[in-house]
Each structure stands twice: as C-alpha cells, then as structure tokens.
PDB file of N, CA and C in Angstrom:
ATOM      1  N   UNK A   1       9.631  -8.441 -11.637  1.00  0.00           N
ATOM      2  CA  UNK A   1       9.021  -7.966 -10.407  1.00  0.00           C
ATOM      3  C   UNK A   1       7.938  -6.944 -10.756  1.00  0.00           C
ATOM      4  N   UNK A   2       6.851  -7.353 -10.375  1.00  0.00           N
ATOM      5  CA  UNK A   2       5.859  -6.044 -10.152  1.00  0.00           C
ATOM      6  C   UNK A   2       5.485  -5.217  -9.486  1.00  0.00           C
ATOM      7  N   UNK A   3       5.187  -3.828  -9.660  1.00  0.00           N
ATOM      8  CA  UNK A   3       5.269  -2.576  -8.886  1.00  0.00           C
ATOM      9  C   UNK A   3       3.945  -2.455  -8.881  1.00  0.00           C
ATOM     10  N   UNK A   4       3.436  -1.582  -7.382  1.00  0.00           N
ATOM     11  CA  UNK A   4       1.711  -1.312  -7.394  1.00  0.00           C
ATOM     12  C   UNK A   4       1.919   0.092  -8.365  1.00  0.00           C
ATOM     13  N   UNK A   5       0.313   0.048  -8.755  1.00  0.00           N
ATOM     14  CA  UNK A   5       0.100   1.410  -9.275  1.00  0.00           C
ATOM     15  C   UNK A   5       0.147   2.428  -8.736  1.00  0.00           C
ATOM     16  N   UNK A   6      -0.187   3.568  -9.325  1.00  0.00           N
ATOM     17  CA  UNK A   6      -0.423   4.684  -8.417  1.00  0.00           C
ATOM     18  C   UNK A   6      -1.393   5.040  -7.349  1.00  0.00           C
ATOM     19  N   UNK A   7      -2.745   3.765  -7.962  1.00  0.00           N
ATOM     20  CA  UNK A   7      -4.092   4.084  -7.188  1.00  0.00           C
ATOM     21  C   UNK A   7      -3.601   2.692  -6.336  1.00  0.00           C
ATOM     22  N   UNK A   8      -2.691   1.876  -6.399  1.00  0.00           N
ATOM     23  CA  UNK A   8      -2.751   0.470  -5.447  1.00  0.00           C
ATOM     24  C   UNK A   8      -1.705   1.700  -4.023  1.00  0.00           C
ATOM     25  N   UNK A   9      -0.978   2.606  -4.301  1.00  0.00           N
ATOM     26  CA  UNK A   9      -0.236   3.162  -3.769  1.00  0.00           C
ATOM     27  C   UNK A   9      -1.870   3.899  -2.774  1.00  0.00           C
ATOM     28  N   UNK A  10      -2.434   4.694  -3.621  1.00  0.00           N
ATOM     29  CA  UNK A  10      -2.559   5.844  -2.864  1.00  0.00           C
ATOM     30  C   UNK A  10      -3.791   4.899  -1.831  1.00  0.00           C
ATOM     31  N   UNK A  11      -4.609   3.351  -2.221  1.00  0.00           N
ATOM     32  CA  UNK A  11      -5.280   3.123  -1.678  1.00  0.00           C
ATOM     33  C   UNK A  11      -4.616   3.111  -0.096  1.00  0.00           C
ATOM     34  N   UNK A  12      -3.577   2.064  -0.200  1.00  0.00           N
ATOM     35  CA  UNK A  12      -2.823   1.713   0.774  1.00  0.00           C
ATOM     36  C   UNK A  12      -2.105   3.233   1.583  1.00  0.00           C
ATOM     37  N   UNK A  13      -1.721   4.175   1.037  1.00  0.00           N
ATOM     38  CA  UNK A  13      -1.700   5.284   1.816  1.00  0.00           C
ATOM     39  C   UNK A  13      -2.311   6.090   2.635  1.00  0.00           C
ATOM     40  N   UNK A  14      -2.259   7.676   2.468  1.00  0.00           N
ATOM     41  CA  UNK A  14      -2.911   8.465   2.959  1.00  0.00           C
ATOM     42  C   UNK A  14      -4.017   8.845   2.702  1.00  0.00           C
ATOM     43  N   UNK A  15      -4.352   8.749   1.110  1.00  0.00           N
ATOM     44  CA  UNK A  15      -6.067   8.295   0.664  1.00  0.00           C
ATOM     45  C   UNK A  15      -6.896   7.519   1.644  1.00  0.00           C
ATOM     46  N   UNK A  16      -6.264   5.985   1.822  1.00  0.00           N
ATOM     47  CA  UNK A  16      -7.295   4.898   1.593  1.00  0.00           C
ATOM     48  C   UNK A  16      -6.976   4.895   3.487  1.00  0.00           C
ATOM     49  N   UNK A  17      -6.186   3.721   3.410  1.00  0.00           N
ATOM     50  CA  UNK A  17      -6.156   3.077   4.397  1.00  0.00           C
ATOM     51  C   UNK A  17      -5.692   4.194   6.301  1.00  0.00           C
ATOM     52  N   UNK A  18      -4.584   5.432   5.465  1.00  0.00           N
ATOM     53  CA  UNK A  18      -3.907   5.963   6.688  1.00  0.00           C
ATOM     54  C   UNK A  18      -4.283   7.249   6.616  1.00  0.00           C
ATOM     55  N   UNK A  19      -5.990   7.185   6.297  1.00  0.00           N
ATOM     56  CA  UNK A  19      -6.429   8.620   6.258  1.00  0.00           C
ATOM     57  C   UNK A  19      -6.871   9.078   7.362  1.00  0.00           C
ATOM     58  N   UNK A  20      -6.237  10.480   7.702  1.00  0.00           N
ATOM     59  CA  UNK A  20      -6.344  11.250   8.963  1.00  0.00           C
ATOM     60  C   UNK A  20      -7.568  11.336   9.332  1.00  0.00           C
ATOM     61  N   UNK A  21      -8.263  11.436   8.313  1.00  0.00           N
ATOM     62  CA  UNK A  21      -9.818  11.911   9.098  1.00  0.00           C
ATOM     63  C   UNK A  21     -10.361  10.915   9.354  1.00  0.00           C
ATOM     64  N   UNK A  22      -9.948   9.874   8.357  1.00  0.00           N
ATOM     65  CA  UNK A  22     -10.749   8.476   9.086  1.00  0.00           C
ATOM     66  C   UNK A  22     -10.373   7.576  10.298  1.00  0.00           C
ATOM     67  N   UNK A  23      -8.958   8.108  10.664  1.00  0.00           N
ATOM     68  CA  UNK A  23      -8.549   7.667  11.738  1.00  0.00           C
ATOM     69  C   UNK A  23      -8.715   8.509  13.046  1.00  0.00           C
ATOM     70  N   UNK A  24      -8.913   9.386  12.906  1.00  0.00           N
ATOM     71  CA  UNK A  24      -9.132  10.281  13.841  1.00  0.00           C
ATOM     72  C   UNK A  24     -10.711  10.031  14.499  1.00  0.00           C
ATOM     73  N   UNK A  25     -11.925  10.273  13.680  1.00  0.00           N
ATOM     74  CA  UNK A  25     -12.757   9.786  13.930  1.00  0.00           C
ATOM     75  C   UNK A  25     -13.330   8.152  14.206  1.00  0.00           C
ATOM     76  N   UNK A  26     -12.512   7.027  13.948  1.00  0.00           N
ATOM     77  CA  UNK A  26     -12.417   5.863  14.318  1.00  0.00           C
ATOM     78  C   UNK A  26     -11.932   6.085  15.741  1.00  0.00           C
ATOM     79  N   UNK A  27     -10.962   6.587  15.989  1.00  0.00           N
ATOM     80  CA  UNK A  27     -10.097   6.987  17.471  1.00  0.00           C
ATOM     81  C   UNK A  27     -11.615   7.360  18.298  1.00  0.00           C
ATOM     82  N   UNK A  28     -11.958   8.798  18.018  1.00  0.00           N
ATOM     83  CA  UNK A  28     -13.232   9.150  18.631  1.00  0.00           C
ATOM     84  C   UNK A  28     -14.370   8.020  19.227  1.00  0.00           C
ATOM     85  N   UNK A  29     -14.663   7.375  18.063  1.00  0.00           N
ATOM     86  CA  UNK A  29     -15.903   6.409  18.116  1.00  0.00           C
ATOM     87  C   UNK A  29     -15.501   5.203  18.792  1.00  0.00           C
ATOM     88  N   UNK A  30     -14.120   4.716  18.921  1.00  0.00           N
ATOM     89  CA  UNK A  30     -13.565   3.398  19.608  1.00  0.00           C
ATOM     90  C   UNK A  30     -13.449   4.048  21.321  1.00  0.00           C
ATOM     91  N   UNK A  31     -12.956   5.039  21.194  1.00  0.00           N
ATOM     92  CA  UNK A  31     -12.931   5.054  23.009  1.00  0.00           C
ATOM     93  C   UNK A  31     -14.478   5.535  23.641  1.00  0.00           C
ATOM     94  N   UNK A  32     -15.125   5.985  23.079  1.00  0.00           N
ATOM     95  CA  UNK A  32     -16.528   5.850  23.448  1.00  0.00           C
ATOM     96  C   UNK A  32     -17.286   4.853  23.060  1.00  0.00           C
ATOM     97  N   UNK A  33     -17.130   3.676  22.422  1.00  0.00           N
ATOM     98  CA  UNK A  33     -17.462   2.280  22.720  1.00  0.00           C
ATOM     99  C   UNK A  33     -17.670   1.841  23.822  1.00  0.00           C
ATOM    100  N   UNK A  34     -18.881   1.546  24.073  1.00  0.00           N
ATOM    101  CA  UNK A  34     -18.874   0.607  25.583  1.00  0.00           C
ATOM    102  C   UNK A  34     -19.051  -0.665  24.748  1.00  0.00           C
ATOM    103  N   UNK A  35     -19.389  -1.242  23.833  1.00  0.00           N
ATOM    104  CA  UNK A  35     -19.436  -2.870  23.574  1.00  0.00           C
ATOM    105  C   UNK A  35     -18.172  -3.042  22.146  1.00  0.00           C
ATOM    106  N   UNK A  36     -17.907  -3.948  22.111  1.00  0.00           N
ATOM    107  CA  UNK A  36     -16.428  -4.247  21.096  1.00  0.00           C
ATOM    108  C   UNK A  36     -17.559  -5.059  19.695  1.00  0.00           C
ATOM    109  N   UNK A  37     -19.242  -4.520  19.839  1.00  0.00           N
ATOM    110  CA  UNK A  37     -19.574  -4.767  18.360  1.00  0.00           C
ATOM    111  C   UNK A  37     -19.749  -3.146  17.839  1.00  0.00           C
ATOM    112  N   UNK A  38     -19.711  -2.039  18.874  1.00  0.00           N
ATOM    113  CA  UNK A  38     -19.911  -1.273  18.433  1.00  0.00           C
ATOM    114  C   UNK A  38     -18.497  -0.605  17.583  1.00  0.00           C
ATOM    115  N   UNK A  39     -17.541  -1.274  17.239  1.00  0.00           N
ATOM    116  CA  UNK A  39     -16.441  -1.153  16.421  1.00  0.00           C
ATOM    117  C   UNK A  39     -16.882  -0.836  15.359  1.00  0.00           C
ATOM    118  N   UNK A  40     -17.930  -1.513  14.834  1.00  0.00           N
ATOM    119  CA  UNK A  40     -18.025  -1.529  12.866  1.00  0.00           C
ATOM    120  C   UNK A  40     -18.604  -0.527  13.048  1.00  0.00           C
ATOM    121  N   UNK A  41     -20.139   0.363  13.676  1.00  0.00           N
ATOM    122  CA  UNK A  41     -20.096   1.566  13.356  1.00  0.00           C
ATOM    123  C   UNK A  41     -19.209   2.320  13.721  1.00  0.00           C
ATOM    124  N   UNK A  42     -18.232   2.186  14.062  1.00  0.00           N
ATOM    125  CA  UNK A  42     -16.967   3.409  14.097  1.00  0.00           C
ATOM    126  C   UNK A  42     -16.335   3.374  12.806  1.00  0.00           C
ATOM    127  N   UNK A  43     -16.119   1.884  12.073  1.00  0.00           N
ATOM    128  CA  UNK A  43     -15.641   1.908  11.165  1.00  0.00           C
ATOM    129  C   UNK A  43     -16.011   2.207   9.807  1.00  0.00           C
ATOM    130  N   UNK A  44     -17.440   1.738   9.954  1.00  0.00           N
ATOM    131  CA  UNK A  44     -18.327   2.275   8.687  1.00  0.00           C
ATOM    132  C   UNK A  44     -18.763   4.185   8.815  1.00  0.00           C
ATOM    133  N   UNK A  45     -18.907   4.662  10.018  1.00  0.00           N
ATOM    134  CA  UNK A  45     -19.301   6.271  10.431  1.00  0.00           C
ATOM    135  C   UNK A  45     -17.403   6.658   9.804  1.00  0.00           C
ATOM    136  N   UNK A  46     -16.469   6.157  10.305  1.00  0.00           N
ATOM    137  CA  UNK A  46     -14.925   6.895   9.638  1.00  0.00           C
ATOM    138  C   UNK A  46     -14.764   6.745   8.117  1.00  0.00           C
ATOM    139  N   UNK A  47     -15.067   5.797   7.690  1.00  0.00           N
ATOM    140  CA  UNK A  47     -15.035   6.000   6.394  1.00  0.00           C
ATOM    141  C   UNK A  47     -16.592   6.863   5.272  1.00  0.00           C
ATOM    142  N   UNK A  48     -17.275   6.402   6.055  1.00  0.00           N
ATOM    143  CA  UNK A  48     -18.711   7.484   5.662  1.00  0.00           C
ATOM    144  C   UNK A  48     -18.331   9.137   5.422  1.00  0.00           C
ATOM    145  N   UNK A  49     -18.374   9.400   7.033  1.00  0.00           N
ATOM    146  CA  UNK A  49     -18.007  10.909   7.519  1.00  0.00           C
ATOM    147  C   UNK A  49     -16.799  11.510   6.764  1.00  0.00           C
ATOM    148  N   UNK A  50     -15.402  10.442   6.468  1.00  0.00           N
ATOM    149  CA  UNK A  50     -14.448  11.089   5.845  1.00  0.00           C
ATOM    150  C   UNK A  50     -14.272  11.146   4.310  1.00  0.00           C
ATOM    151  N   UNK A  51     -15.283  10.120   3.856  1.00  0.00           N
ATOM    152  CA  UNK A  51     -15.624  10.916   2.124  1.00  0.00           C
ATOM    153  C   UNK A  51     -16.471  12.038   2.591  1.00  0.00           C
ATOM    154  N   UNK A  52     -17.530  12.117   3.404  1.00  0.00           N
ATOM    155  CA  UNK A  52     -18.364  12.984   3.243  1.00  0.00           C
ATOM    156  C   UNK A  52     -17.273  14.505   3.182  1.00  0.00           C
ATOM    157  N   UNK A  53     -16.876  14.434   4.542  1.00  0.00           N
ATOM    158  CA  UNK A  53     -15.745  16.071   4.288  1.00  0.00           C
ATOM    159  C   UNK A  53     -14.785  15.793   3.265  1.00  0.00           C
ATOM    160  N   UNK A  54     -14.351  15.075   2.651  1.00  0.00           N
ATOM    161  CA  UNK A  54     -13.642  15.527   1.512  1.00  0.00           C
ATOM    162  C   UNK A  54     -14.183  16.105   0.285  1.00  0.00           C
ATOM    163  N   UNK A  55     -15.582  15.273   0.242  1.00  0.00           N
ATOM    164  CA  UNK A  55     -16.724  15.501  -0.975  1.00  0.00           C
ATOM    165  C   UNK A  55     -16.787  17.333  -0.726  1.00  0.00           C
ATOM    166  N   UNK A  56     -16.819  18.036   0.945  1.00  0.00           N
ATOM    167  CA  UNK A  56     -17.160  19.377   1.119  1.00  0.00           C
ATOM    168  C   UNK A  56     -16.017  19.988   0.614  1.00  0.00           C
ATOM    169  N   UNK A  57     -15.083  19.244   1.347  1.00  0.00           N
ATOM    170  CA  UNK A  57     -13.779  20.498   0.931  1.00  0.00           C
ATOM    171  C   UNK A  57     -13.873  20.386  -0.814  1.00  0.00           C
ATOM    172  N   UNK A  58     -13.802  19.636  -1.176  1.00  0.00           N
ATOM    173  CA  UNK A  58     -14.078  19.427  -2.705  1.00  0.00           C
ATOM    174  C   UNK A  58     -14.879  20.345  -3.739  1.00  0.00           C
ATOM    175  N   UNK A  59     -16.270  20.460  -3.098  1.00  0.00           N
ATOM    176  CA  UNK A  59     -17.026  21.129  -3.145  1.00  0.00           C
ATOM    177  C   UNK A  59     -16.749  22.976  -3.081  1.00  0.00           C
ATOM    178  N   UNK A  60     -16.313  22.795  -1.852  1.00  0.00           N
ATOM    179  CA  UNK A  60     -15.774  24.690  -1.763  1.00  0.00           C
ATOM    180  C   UNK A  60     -14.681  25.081  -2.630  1.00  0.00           C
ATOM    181  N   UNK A  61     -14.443  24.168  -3.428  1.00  0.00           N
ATOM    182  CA  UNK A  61     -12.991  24.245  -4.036  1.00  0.00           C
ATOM    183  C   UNK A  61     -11.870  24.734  -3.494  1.00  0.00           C
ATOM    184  N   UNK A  62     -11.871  24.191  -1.726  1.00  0.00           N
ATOM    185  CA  UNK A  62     -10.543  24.388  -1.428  1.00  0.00           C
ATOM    186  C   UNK A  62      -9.655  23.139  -2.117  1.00  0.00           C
ATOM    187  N   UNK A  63      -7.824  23.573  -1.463  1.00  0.00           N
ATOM    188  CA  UNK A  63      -7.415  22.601  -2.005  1.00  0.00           C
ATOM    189  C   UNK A  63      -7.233  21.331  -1.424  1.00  0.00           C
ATOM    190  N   UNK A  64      -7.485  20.671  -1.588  1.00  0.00           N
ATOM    191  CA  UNK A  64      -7.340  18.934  -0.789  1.00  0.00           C
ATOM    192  C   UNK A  64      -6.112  19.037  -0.409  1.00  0.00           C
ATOM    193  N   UNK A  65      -5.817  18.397   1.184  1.00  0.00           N
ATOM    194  CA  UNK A  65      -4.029  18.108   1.721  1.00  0.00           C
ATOM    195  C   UNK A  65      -3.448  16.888   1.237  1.00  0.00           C
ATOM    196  N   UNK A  66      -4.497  16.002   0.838  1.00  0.00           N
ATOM    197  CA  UNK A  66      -3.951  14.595   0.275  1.00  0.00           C
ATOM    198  C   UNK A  66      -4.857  14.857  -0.993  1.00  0.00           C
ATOM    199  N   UNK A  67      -3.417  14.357  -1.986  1.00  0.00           N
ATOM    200  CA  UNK A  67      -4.188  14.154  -3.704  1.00  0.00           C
ATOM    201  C   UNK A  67      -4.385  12.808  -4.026  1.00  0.00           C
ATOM    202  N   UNK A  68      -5.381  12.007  -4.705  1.00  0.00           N
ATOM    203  CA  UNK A  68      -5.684  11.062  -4.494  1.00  0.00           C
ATOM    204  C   UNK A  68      -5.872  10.589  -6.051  1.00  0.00           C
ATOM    205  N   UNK A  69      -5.744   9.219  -6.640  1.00  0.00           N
ATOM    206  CA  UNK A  69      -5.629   8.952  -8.066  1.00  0.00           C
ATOM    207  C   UNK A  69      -7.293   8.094  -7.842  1.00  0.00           C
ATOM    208  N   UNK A  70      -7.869   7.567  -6.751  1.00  0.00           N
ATOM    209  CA  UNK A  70      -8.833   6.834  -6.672  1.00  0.00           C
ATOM    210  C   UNK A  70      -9.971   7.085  -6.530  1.00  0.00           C
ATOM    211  N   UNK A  71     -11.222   6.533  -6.806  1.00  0.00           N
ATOM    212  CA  UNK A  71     -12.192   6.877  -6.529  1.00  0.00           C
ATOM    213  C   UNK A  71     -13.018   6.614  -4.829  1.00  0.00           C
ATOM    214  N   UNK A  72     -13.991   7.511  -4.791  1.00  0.00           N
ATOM    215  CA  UNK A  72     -14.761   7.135  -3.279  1.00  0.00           C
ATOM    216  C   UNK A  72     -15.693   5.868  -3.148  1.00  0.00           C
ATOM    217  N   UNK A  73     -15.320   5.344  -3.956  1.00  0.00           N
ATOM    218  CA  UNK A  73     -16.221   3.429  -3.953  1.00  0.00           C
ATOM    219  C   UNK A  73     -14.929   2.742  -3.798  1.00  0.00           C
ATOM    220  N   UNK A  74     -13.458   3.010  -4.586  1.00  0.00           N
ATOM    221  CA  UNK A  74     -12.251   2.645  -4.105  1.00  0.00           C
ATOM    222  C   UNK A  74     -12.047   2.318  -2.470  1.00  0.00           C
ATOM    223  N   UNK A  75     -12.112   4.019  -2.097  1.00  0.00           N
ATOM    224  CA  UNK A  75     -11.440   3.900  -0.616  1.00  0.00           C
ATOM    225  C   UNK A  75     -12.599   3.667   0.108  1.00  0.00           C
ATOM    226  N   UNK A  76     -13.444   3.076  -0.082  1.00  0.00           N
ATOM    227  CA  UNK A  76     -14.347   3.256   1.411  1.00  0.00           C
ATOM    228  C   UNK A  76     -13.718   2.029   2.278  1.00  0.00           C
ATOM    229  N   UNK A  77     -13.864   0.446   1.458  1.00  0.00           N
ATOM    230  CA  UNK A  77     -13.137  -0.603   2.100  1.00  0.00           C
ATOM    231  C   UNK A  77     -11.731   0.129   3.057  1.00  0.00           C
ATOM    232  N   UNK A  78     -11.047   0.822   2.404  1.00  0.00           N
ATOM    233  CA  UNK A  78      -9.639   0.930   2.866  1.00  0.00           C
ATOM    234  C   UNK A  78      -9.925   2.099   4.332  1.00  0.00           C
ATOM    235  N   UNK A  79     -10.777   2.755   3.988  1.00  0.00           N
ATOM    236  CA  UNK A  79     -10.674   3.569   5.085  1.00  0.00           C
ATOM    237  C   UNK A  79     -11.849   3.141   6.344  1.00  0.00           C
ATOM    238  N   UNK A  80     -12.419   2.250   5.989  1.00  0.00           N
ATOM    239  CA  UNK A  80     -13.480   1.386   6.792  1.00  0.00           C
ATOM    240  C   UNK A  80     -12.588   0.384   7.581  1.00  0.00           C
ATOM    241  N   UNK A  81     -11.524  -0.365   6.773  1.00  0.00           N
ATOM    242  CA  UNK A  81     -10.685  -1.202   7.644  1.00  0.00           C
ATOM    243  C   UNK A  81      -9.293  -0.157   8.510  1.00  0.00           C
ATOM    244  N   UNK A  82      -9.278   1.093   8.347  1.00  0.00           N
ATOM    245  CA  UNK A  82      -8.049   1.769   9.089  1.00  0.00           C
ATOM    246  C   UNK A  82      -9.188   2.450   9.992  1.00  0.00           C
ATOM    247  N   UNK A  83     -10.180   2.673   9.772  1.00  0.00           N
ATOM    248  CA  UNK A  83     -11.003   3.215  11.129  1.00  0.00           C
ATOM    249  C   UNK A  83     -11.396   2.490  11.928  1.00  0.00           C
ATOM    250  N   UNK A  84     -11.452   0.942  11.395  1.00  0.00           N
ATOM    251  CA  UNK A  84     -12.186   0.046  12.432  1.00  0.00           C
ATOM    252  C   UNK A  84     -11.103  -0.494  13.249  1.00  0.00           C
ATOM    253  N   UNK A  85      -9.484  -0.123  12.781  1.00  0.00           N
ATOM    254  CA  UNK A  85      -8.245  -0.983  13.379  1.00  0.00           C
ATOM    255  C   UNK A  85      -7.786   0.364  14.086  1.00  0.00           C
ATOM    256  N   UNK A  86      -8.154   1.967  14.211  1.00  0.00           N
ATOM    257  CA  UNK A  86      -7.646   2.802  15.102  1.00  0.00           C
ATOM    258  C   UNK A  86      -9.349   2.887  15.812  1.00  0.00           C
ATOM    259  N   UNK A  87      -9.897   2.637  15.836  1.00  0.00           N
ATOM    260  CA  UNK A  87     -11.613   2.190  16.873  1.00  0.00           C
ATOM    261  C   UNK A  87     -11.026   1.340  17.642  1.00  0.00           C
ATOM    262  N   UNK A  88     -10.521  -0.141  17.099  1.00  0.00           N
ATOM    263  CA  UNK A  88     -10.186  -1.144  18.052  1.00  0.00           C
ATOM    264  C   UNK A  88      -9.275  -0.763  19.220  1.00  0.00           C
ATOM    265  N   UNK A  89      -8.003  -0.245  18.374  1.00  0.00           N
ATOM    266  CA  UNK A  89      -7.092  -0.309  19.092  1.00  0.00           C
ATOM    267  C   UNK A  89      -7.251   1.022  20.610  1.00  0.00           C
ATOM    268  N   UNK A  90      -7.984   2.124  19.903  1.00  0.00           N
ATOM    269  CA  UNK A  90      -8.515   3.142  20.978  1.00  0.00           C
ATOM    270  C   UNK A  90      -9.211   2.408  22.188  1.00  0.00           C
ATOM    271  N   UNK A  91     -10.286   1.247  21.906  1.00  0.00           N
ATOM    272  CA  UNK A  91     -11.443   0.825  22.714  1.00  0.00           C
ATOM    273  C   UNK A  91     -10.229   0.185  23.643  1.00  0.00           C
ATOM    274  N   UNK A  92      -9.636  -1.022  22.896  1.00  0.00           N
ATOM    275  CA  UNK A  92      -8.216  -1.335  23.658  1.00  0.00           C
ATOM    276  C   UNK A  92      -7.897  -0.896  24.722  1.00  0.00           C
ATOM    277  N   UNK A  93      -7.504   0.366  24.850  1.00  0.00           N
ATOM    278  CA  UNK A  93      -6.913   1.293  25.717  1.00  0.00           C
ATOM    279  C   UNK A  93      -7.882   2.017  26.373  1.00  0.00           C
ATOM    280  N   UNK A  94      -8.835   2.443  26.287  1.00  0.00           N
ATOM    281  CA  UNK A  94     -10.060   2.898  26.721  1.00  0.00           C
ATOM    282  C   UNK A  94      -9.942   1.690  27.940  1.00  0.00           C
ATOM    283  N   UNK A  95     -10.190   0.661  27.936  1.00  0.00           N
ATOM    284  CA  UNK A  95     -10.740  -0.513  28.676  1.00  0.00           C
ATOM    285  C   UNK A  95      -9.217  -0.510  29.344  1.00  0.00           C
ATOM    286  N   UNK A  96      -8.442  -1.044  28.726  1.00  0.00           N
ATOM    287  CA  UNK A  96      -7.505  -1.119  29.764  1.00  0.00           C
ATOM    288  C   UNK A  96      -6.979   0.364  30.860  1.00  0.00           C
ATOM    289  N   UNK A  97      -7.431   1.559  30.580  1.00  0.00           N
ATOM    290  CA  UNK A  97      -7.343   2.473  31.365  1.00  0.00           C
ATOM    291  C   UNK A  97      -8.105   2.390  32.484  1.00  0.00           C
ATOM    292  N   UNK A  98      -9.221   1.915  31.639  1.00  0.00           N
ATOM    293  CA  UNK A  98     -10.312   1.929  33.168  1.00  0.00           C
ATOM    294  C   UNK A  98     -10.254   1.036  34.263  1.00  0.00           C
ATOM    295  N   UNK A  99      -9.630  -0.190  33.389  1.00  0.00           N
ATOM    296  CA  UNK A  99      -9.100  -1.969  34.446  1.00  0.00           C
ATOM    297  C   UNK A  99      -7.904  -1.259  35.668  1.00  0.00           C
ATOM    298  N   UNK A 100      -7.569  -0.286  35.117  1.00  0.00           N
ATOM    299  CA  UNK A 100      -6.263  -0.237  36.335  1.00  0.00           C
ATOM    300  C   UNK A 100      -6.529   1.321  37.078  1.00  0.00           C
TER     301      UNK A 100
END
C-alpha cells in the first residue's frame, strides 16, 4: 500500500486545497457574482491574493499559521480549485437567497 507524501498531504490540506484565505476570499468573490462565468476570477483572484499574503507575512518574518512542505507553483492549482468550489457554492446560495 502506498502512503501520500508530506507535500501530496499538505497540497490536499490546509496549504493547498482547504486554505483559509483562499476560501474565504473565493466566498467573498462568489456571492458578489452576478454571472456563474464570473467564478474563475474568484478562483484564480483566491489563489493569486492568497500566495500574495502569505509571500507578505513571509516577508515580515512573521510566523506562518499553516507550515507548508510545497512550493507556490505547487499550490496555486489546489487553491484555485478550493476557491473556485467555495465561489460556486457561495454564488449557489447567493441566488437561491434572492429566488425566495
């Protein structure tokens, strides 16, 4: 049986895919969607914007809340597809709030 690595781990984690900032700002950019193409820039702006502030906190040499084994060409896919699936699912609900 084979086990993921540490970087197949951290992609799929809180790094890559279930990163706060990239979901948070996907959230943002999906319920202010008025069209369901404007998803991918939510998803490409959450994963953009959330290397960008990590690159800062990085930078100030505070300490990072998530430690990460991967690189930022690694996670962009991963955090591009968890911003564009908490965008969707926000717009989702956005729309159905307004239907009723």
């Amino acid at each position: 049986m084979t086990m993921l690595s540490d970087t197949w781990l951290d992609l799929f984690g809180l790094s890559g895919l279930f990163n706060p900032f990239a979901l948070i700002i996907g959230v943002y950019l999906g319920w202010r969607a008025d069209q369901p193409q404007k998803l991918w820039i939510a998803g490409f702006a959450a994963a953009a914007l959330s290397l960008i502030l990590e690159a800062a906190v990085g930078m100030l040499q505070l300490p990072l809340p998530i430690s990460q084994d991967a690189g930022a060409l690694a996670m962009f896919p991963f955090r591009f597809a968890g911003g564009l699936l908490a965008g969707g699912l926000a717009y989702w609900l956005q729309k159905r709030r307004h239907r009723t």
